[in-house]
C-alpha atoms as a PDB file:
ATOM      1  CA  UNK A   1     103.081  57.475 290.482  1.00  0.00           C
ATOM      2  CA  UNK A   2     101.118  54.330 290.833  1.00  0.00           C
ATOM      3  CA  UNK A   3     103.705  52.597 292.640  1.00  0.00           C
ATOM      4  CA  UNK A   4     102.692  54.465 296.366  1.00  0.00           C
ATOM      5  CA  UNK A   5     106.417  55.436 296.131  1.00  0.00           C
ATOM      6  CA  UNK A   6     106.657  59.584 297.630  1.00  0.00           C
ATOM      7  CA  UNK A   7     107.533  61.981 294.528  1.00  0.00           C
ATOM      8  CA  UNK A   8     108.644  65.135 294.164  1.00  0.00           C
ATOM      9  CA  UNK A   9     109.471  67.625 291.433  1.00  0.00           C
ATOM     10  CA  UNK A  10     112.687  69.663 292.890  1.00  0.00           C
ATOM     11  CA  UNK A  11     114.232  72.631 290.522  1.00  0.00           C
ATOM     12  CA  UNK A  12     116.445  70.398 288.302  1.00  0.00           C
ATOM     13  CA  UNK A  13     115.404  66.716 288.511  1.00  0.00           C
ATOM     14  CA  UNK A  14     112.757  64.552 291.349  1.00  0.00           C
ATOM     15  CA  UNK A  15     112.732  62.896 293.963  1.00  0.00           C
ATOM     16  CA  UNK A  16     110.897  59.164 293.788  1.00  0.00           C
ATOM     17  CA  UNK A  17     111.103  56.896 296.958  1.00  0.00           C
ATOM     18  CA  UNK A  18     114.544  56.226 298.030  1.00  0.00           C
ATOM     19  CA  UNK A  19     115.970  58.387 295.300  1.00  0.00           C
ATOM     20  CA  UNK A  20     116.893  61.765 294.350  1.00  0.00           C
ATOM     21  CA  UNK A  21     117.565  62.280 290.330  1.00  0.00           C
ATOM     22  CA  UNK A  22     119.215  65.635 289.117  1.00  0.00           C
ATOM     23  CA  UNK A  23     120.575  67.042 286.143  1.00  0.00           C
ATOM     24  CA  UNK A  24     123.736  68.501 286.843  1.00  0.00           C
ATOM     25  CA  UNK A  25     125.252  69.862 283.765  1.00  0.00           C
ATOM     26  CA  UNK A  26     124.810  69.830 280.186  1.00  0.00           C
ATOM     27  CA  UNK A  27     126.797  71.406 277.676  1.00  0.00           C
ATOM     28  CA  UNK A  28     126.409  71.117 273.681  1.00  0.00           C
ATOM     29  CA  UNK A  29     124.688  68.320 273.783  1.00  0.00           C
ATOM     30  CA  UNK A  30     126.366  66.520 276.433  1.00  0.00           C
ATOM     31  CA  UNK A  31     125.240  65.765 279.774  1.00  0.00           C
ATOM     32  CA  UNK A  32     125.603  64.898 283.634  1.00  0.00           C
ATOM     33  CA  UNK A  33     123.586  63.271 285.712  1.00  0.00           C
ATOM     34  CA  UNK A  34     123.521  62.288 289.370  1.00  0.00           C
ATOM     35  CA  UNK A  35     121.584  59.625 291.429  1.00  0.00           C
ATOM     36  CA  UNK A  36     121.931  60.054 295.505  1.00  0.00           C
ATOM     37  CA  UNK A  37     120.366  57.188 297.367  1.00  0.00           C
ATOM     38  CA  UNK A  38     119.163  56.811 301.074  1.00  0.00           C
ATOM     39  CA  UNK A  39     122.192  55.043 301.967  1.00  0.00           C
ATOM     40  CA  UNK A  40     124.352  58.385 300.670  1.00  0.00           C
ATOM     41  CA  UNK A  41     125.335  56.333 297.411  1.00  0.00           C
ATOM     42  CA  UNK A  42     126.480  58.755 295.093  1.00  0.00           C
ATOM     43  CA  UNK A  43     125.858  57.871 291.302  1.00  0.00           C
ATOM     44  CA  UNK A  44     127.024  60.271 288.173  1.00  0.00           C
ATOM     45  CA  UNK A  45     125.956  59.166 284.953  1.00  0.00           C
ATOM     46  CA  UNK A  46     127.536  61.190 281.835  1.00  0.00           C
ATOM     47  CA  UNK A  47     126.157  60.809 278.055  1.00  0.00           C
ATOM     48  CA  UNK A  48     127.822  62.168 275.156  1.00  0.00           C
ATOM     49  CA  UNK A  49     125.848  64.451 272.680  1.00  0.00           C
ATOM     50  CA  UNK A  50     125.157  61.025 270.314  1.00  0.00           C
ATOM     51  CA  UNK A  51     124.412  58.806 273.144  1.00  0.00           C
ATOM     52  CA  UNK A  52     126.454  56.562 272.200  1.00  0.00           C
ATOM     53  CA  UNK A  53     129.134  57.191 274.601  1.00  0.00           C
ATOM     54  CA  UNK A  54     127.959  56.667 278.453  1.00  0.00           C
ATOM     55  CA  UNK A  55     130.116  56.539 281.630  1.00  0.00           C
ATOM     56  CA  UNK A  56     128.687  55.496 285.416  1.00  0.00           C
ATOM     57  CA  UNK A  57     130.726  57.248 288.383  1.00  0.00           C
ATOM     58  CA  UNK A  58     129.698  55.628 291.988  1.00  0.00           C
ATOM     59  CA  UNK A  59     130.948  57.236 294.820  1.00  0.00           C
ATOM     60  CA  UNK A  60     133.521  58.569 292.593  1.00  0.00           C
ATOM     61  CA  UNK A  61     134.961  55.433 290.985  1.00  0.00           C
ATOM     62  CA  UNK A  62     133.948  54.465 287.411  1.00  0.00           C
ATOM     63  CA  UNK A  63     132.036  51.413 286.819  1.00  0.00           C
ATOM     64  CA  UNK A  64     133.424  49.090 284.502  1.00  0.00           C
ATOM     65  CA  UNK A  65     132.164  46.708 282.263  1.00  0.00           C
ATOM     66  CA  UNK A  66     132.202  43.018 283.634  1.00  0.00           C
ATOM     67  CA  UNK A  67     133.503  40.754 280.725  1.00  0.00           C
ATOM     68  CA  UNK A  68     133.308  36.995 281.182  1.00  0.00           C
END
C-alpha cells in the first residue's frame, strides 16, 4: 500500500495498520465480517445475499441508524 501503513495477507482476510479484516462466515450468498482494532474494538458487519440488507455489530451491540 502506498499509504506506509504495515499489511499483511493472513488465511481469511489482512491486516492494514491498526486493523485486522476477516471473513468469518458466508453461507448462500450471505456473509460475516469482522473488524478488530488496536484498541480491542470488535466490529461484525453482516450482508445479505442481495446486498441490500446490511447490519453493523460493535462490541456486540447493533448500530443503529441516527435519524434527525
Amino acid at each position: 500500500m502506498s499509504d506506509g501503513l504495515p499489511f499483511t495477507l493472513t488465511s481469511h482476510g489482512f491486516t492494514w495498520g491498526p486493523v485486522t479484516v476477516r471473513r468469518v462466515w458466508d453461507y448462500e450468498g450471505r456473509a460475516c465480517m469482522e473488524l478488530i482494532t488496536a484498541t480491542g474494538r470488535v466490529f461484525e458487519v453482516y450482508v445479505s445475499a442481495t446486498g441490500r440488507s446490511l447490519r453493523v455489530f460493535c462490541d456486540g451491540d447493533e448500530l443503529k441508524k441516527v435519524t434527525e
